[in-house]
C-alpha atoms as a PDB file:
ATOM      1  CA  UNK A   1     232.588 129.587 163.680  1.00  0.00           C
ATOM      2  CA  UNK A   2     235.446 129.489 166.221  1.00  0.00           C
ATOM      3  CA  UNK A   3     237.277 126.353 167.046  1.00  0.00           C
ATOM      4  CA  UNK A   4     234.787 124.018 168.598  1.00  0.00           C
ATOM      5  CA  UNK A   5     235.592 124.071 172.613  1.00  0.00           C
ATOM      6  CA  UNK A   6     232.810 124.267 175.018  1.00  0.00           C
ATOM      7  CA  UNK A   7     233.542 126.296 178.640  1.00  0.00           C
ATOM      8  CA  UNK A   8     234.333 123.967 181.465  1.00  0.00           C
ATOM      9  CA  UNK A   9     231.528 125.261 183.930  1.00  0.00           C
ATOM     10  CA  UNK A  10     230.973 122.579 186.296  1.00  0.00           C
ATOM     11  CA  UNK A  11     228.649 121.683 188.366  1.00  0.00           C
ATOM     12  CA  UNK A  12     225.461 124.388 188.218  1.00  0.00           C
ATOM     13  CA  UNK A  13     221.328 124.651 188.940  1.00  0.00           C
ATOM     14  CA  UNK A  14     218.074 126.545 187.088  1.00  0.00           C
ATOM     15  CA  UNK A  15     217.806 130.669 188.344  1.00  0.00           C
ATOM     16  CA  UNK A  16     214.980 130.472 189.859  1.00  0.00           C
ATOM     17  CA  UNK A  17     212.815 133.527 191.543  1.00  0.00           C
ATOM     18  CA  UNK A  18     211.754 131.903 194.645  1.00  0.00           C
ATOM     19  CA  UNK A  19     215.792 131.608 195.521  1.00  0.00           C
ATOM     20  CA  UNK A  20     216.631 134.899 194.200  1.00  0.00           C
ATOM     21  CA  UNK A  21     216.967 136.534 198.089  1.00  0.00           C
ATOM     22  CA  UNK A  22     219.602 133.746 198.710  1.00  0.00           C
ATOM     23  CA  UNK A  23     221.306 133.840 195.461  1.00  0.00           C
ATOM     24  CA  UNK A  24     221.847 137.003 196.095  1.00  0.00           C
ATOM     25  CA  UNK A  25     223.343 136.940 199.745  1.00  0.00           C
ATOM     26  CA  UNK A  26     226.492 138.433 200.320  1.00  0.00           C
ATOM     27  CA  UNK A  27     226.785 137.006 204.179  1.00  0.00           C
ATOM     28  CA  UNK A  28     228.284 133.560 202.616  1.00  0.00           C
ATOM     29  CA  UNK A  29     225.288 131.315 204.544  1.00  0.00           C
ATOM     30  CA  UNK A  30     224.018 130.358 200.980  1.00  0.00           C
ATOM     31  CA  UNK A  31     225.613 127.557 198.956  1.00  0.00           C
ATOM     32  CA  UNK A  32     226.870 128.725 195.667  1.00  0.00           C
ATOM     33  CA  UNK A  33     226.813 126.624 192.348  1.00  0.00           C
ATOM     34  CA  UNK A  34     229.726 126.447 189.822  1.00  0.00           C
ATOM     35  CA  UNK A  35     227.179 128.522 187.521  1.00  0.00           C
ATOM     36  CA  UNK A  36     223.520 129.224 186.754  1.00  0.00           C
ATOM     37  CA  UNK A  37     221.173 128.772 183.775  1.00  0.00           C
ATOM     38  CA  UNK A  38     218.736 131.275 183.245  1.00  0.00           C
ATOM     39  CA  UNK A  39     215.156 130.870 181.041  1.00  0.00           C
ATOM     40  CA  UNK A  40     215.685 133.373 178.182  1.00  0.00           C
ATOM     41  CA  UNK A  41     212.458 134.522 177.555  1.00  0.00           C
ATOM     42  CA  UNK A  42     211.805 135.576 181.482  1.00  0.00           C
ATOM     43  CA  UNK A  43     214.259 138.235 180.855  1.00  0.00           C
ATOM     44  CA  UNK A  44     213.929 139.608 177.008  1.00  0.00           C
ATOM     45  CA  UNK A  45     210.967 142.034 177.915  1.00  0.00           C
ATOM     46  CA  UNK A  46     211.706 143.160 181.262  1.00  0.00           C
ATOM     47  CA  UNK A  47     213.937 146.056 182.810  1.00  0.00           C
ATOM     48  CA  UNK A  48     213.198 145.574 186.033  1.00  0.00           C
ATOM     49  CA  UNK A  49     214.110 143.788 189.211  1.00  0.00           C
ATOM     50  CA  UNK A  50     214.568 140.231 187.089  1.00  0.00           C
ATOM     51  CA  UNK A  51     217.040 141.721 184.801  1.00  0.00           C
ATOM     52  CA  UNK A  52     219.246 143.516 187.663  1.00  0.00           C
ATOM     53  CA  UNK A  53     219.198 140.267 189.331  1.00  0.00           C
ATOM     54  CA  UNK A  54     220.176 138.716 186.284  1.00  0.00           C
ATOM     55  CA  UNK A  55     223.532 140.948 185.906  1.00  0.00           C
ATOM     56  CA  UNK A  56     224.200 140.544 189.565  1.00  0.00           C
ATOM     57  CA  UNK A  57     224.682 137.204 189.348  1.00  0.00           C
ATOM     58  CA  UNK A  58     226.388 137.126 185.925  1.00  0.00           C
ATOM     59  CA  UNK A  59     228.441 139.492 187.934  1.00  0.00           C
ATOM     60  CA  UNK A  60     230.076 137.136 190.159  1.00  0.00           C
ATOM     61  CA  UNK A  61     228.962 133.648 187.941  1.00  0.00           C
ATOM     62  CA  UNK A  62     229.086 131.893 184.927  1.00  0.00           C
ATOM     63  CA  UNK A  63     226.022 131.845 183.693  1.00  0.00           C
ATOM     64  CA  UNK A  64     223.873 129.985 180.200  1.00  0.00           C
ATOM     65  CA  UNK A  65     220.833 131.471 178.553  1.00  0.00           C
ATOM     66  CA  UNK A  66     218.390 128.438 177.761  1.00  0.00           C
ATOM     67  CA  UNK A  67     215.279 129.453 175.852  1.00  0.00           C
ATOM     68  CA  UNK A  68     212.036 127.462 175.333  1.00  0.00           C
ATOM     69  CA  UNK A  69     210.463 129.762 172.235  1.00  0.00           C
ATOM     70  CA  UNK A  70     213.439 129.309 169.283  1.00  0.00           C
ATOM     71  CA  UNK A  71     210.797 126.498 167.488  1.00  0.00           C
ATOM     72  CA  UNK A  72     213.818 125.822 165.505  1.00  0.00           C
ATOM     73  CA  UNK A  73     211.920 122.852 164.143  1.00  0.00           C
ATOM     74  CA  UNK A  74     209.085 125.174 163.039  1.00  0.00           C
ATOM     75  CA  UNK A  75     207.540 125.498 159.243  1.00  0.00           C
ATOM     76  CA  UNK A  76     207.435 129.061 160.549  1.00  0.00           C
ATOM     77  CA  UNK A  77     209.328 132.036 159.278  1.00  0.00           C
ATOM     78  CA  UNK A  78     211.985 132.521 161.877  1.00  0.00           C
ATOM     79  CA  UNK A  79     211.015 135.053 164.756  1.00  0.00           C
ATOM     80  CA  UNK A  80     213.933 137.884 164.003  1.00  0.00           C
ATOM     81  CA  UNK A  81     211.899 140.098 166.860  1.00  0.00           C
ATOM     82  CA  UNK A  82     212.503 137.326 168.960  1.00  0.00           C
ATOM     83  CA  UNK A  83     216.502 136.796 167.750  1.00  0.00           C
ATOM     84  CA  UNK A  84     217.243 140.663 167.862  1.00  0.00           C
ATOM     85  CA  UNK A  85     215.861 140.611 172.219  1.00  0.00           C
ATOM     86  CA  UNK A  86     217.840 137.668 172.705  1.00  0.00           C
ATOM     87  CA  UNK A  87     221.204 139.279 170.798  1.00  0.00           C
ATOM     88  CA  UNK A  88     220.954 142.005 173.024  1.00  0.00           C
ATOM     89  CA  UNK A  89     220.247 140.497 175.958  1.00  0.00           C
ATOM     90  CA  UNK A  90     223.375 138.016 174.999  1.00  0.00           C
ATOM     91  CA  UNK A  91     225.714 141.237 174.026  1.00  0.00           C
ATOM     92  CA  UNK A  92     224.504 142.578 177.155  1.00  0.00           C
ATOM     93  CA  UNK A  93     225.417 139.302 179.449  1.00  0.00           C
ATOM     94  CA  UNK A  94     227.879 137.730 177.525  1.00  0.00           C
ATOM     95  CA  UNK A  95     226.679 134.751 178.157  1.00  0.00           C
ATOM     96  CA  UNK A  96     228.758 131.490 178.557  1.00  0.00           C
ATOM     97  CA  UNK A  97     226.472 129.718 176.222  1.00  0.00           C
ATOM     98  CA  UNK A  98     222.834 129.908 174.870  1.00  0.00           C
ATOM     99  CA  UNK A  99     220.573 127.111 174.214  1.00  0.00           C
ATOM    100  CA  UNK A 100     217.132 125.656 173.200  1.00  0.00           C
ATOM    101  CA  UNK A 101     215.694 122.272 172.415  1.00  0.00           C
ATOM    102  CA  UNK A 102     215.311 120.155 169.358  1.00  0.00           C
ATOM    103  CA  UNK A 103     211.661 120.822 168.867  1.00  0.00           C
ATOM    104  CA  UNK A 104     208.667 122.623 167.550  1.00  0.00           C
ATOM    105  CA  UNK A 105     206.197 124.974 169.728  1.00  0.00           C
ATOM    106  CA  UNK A 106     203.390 126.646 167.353  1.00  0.00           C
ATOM    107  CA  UNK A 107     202.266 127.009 164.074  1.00  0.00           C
ATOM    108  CA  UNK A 108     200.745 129.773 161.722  1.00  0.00           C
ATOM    109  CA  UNK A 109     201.949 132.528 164.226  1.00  0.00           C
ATOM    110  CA  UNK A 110     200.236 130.408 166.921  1.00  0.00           C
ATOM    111  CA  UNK A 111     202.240 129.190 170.201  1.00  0.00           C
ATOM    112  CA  UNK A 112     201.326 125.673 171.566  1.00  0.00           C
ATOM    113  CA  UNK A 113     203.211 126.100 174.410  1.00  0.00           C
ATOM    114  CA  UNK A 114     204.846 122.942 174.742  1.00  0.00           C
ATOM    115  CA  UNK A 115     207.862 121.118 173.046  1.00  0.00           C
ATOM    116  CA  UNK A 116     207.023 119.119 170.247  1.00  0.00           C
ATOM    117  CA  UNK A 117     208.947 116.375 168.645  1.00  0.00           C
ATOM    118  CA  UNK A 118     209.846 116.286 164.615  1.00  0.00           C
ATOM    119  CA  UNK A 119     209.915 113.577 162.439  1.00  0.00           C
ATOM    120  CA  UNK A 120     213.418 112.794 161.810  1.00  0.00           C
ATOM    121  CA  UNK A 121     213.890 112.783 157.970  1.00  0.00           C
ATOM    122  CA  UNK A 122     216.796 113.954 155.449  1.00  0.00           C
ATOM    123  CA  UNK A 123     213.991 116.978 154.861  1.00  0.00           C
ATOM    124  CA  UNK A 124     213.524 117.647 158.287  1.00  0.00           C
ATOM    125  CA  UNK A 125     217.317 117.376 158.695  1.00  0.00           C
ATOM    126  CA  UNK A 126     218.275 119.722 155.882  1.00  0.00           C
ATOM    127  CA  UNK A 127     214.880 122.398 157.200  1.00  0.00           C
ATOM    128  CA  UNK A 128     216.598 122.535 160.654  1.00  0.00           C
ATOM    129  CA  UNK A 129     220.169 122.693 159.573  1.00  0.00           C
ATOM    130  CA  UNK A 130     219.692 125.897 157.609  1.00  0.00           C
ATOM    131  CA  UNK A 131     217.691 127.446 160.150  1.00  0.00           C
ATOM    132  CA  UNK A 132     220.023 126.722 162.793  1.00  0.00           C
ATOM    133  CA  UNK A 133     222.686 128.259 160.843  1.00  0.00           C
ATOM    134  CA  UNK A 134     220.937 131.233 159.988  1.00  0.00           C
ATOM    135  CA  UNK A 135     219.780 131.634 164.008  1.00  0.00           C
ATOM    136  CA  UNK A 136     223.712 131.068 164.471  1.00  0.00           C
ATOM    137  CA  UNK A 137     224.172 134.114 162.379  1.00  0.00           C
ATOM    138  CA  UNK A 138     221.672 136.290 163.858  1.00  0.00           C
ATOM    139  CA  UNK A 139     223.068 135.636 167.442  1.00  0.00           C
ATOM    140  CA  UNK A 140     226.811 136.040 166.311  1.00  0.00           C
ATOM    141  CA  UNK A 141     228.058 132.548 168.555  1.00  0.00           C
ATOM    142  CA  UNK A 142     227.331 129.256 168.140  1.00  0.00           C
ATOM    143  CA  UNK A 143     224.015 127.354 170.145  1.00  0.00           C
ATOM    144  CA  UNK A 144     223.551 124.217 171.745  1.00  0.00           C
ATOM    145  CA  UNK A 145     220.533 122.291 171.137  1.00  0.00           C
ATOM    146  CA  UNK A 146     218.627 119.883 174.101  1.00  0.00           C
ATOM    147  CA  UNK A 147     217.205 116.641 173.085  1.00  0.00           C
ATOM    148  CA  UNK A 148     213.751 116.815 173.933  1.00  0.00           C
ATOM    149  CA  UNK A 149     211.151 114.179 176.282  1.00  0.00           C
ATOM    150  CA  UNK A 150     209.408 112.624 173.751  1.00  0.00           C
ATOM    151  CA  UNK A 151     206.037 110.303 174.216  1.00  0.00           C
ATOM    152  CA  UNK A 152     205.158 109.608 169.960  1.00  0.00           C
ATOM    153  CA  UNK A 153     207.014 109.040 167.520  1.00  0.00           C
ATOM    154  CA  UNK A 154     206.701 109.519 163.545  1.00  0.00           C
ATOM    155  CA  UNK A 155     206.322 106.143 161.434  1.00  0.00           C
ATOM    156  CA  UNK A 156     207.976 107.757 158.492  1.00  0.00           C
ATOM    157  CA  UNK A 157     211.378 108.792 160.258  1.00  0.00           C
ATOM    158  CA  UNK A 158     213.933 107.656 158.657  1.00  0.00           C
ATOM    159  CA  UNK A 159     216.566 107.914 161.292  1.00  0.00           C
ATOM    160  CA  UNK A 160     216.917 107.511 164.973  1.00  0.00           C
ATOM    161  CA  UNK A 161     216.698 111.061 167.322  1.00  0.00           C
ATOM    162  CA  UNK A 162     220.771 110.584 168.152  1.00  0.00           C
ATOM    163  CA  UNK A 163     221.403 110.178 164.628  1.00  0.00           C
ATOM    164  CA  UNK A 164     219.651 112.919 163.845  1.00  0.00           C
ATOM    165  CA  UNK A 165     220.640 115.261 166.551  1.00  0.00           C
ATOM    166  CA  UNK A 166     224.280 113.837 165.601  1.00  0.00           C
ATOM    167  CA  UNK A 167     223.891 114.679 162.010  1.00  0.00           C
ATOM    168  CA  UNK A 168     222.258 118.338 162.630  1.00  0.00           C
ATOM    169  CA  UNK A 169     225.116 119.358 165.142  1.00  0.00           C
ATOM    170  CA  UNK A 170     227.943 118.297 162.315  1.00  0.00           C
ATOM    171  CA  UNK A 171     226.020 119.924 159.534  1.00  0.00           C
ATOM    172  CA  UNK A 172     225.169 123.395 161.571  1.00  0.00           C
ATOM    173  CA  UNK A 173     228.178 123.415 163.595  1.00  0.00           C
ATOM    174  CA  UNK A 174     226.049 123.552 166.953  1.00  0.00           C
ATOM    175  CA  UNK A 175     226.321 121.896 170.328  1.00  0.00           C
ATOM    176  CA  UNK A 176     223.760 119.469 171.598  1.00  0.00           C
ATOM    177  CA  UNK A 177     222.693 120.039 174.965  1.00  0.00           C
ATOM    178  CA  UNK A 178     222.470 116.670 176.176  1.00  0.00           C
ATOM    179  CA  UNK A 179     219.519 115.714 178.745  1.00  0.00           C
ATOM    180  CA  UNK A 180     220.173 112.771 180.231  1.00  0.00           C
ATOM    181  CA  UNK A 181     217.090 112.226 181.897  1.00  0.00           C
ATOM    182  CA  UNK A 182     215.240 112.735 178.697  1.00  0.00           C
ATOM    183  CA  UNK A 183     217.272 109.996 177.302  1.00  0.00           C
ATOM    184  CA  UNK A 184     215.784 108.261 179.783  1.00  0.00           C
ATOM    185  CA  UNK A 185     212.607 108.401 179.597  1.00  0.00           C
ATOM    186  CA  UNK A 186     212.127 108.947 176.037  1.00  0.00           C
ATOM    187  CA  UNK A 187     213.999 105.276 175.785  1.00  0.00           C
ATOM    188  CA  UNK A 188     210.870 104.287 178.730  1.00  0.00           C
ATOM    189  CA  UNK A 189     208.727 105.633 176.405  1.00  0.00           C
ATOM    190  CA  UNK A 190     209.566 104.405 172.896  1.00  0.00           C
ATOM    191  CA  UNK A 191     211.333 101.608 173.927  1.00  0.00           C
ATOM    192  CA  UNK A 192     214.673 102.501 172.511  1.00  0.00           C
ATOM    193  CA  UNK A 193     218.143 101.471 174.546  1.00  0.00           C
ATOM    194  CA  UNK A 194     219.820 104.480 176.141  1.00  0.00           C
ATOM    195  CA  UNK A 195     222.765 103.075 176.379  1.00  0.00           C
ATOM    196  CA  UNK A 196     223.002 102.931 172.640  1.00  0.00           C
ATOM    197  CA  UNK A 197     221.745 106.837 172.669  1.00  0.00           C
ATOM    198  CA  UNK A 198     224.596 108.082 174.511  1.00  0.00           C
ATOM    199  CA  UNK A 199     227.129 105.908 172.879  1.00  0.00           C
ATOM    200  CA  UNK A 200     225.961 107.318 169.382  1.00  0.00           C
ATOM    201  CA  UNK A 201     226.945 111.284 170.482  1.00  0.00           C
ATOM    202  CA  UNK A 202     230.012 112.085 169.968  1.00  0.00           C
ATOM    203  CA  UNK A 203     231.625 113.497 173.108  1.00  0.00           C
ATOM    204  CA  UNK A 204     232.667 116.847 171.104  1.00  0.00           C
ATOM    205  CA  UNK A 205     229.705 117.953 170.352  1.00  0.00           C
ATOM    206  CA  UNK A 206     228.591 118.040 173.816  1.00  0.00           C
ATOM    207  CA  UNK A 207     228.058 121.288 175.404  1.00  0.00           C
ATOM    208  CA  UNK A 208     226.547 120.452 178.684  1.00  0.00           C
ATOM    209  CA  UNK A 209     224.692 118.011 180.373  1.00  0.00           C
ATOM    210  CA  UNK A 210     220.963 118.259 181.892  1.00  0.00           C
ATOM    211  CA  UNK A 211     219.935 116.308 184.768  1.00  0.00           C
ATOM    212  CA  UNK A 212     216.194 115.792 186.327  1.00  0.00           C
ATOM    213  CA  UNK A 213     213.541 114.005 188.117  1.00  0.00           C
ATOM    214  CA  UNK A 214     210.613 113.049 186.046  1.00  0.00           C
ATOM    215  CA  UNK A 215     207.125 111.260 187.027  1.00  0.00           C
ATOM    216  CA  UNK A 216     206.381 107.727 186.945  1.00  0.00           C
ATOM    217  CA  UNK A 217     202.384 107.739 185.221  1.00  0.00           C
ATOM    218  CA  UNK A 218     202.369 103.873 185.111  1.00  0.00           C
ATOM    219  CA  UNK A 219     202.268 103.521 181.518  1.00  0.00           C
ATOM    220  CA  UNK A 220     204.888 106.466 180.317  1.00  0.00           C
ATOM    221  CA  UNK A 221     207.283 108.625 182.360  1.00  0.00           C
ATOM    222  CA  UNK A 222     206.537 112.100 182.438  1.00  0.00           C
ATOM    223  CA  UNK A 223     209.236 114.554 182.019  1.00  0.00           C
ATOM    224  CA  UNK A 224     207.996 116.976 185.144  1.00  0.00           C
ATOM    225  CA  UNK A 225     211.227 118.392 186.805  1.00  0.00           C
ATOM    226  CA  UNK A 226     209.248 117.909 189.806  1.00  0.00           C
ATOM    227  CA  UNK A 227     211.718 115.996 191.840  1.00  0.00           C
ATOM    228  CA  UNK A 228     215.006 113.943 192.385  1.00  0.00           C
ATOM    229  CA  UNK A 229     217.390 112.986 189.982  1.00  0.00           C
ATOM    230  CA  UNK A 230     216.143 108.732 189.872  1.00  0.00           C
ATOM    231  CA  UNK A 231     218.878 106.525 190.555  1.00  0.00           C
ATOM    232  CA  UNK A 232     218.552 104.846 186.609  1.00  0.00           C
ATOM    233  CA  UNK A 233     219.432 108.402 185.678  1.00  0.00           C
ATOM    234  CA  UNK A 234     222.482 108.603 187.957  1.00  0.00           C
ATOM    235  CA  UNK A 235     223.545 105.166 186.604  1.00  0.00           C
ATOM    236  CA  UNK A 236     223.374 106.982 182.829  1.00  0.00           C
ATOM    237  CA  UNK A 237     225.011 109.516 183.779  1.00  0.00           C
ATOM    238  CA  UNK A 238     228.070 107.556 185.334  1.00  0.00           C
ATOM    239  CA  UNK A 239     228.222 105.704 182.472  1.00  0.00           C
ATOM    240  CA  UNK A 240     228.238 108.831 180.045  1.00  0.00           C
ATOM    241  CA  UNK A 241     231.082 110.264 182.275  1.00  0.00           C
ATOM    242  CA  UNK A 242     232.972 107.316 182.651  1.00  0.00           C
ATOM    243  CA  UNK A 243     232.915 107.201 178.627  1.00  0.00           C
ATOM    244  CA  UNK A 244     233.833 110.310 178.062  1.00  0.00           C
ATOM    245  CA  UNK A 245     235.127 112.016 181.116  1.00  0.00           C
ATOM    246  CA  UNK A 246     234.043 115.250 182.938  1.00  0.00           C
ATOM    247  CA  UNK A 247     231.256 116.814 181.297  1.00  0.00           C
ATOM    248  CA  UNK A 248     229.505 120.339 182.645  1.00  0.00           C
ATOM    249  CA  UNK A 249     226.158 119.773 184.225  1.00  0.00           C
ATOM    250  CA  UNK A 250     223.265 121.527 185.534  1.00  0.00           C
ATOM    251  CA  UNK A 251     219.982 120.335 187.675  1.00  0.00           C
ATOM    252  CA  UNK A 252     216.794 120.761 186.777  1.00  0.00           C
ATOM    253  CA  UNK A 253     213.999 121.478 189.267  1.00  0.00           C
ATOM    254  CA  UNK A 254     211.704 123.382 188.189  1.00  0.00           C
ATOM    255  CA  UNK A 255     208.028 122.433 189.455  1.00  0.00           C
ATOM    256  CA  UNK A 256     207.505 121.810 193.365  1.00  0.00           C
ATOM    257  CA  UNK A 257     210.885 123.488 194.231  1.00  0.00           C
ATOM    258  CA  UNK A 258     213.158 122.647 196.802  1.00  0.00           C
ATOM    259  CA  UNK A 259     215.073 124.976 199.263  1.00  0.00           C
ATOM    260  CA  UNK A 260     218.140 126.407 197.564  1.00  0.00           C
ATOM    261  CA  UNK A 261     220.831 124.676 199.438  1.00  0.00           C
ATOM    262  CA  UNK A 262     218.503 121.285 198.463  1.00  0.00           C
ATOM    263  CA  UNK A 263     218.847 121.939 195.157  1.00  0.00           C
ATOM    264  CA  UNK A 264     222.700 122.960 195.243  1.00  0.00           C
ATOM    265  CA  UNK A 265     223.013 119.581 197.303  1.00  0.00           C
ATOM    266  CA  UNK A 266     221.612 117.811 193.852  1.00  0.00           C
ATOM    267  CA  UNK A 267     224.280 119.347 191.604  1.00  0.00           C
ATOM    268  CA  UNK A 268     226.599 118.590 194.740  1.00  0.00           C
ATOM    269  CA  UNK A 269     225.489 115.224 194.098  1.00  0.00           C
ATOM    270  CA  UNK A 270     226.166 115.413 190.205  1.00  0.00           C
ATOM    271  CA  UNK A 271     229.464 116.063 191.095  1.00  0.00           C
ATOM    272  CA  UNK A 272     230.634 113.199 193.379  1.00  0.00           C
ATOM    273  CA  UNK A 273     228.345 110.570 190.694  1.00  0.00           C
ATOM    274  CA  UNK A 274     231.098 111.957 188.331  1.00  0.00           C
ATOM    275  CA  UNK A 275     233.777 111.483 190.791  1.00  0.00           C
ATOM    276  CA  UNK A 276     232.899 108.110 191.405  1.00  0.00           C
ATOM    277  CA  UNK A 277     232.682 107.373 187.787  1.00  0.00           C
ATOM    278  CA  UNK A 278     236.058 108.943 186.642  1.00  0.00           C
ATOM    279  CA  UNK A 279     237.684 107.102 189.911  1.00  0.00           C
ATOM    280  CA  UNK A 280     236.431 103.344 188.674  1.00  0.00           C
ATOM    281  CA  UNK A 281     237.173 101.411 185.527  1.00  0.00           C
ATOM    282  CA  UNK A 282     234.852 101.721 182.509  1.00  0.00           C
ATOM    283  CA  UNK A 283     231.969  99.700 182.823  1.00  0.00           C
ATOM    284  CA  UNK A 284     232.801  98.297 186.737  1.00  0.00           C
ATOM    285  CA  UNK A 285     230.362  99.766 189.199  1.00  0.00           C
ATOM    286  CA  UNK A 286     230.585  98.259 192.832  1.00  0.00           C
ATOM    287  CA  UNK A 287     226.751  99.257 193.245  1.00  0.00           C
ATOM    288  CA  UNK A 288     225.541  96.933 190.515  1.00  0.00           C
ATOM    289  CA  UNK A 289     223.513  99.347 189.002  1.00  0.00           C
ATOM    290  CA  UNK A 290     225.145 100.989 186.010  1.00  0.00           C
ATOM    291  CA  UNK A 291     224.250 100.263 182.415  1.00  0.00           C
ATOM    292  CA  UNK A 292     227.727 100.349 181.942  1.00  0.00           C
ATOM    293  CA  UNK A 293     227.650  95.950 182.883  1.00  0.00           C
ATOM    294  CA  UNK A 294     224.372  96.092 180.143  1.00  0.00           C
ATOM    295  CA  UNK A 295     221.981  95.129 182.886  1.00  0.00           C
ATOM    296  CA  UNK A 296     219.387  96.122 180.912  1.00  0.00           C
ATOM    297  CA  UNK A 297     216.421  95.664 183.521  1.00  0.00           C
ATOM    298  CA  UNK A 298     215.009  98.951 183.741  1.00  0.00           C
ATOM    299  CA  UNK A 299     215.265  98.968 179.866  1.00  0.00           C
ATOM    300  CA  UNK A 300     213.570  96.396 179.712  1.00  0.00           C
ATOM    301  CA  UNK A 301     211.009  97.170 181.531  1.00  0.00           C
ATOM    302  CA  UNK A 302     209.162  99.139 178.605  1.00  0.00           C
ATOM    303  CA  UNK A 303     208.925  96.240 176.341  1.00  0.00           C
ATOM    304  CA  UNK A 304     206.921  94.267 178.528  1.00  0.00           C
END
């Protein structure tokens, strides 16, 4: 692999088809992102209107290819159908970066359609490394991987998810995509710190950030993409910066979407919560509200 340096992208949203008509205005009345990320699979089997809008906008922005269906976790043999769309699409796009998530999604041919979590052992570890590495080598560029929302957990992992994800991304040579908000609420929903998450990645390895809203069900937070970024999240994520500095990030909103200049306003947003972060001393936040001073009230929350 090439020398590990991620591109400095900035501040970006989800490509969404309900904002395609304003993406795609040329009158300058739409807001425009830093860059876009794109779901891979929408555009592997299509030749139509999706894909022209696809390379219009890779045209004039940077733009990340973040796929749902790798199931890099899988007992599955690799999809190589699957690998050889996504090449081309990638050779075709040229792509700042492609990702996926840290997960499972079927079995015996057989797609569950959701992301689900792996127990994190030195045989899980060593099962994901090599596949990552061959999926590496079937794409020709190095991937990111997203830590995933998780609500169960395996009794016979052996290691935390950071120091797993931490161990894969040395051992494959990959990025992790790191979600914030997942952080979050996985910590809500295993009671694990997330402070202690993000202090465990090491800042090199980090590709991009994700930021998101996620549903409060009373007894677990549900990762739905459905709103806001919540202001614990924005605390995390001033922290994270303030650790390590400037860090590329997109908004997620994916379910009940906004307007387009809404959602623009959220990454907007991203970027002055870094601003503020960069401008203050680590671990000093005026508002009271940052992890960074260990007030550890909304952790604590899910041990009582």
């Amino acid at each position: 692999m090439s020398t590990l340096e991620w591109p400095r992208l900035g501040y970006g949203v989800g490509l969404r088809a309900e904002h395609f008509g304003e993406v795609l205005a040329e009158d300058g009345a739409a807001p425009r992102p830093d860059w876009f990320e794109a779901l891979s699979e929408n555009y592997l089997d299509t030749a139509g209107r999706p894909l022209h809008v696809l390379e219009r906008v890779r045209r004039d922005t940077p733009l990340v290819l973040h796929g749902v269906a790798l199931s890099i976790g899988s007992t599955d043999a690799l999809d190589t159908g699957y690998l050889a769309k996504l090449r081309a699409l990638a050779d075709r796009l040229q792509p700042a970066l492609i990702t996926d998530h840290l997960c499972w999604t079927g079995v015996d041919g057989r797609s569950l359609y959701d992301l689900l979590p792996l127990p994190y052992t030195e045989a899980t570890l060593q099962h994901v490394v090599e596949r990552v590495c061959r999926v590496q080598d079937a794409l020709g560029r190095r991937i990111a991987l997203e830590n995933p929302s998780t609500y169960v957990a395996f009794r016979h992992s052996t290691m935390s998810e950071a120091e797993f994800l931490v161990a894969l991304a040395e051992a494959a040579d990959c990025g992790i995509l790191l979600d914030v908000n997942n952080v979050y609420v996985s910590g809500r929903n295993l009671g694990f710190d997330p402070l202690a998450y993000l202090e465990a990645i090491p800042p090199v390895r980090i590709a991009y950030t994700h930021l998101a809203g996620f549903t409060d069900c009373g007894s677990y937070l549900f990762d739905t993409h459905n709103a806001p970024v919540h202001d614990d999240v924005w605390a995390l994520y001033r922290h994270l910066i303030a650790r390590h500095g400037a860090l590329p990030t997109l908004v997620e909103w994916d379910a009940d979407l906004p307007s387009f200049a809404r959602l623009c306003a959220e990454a907007a947003r991203a970027h002055a919560e870094a601003a503020r972060a960069l401008a203050l001393p680590f671990g000093d936040d005026p508002a009271g509200d940052d992890p960074a001073g260990h007030d550890h009230a909304w952790y604590d929350h899910a041990q009582q």
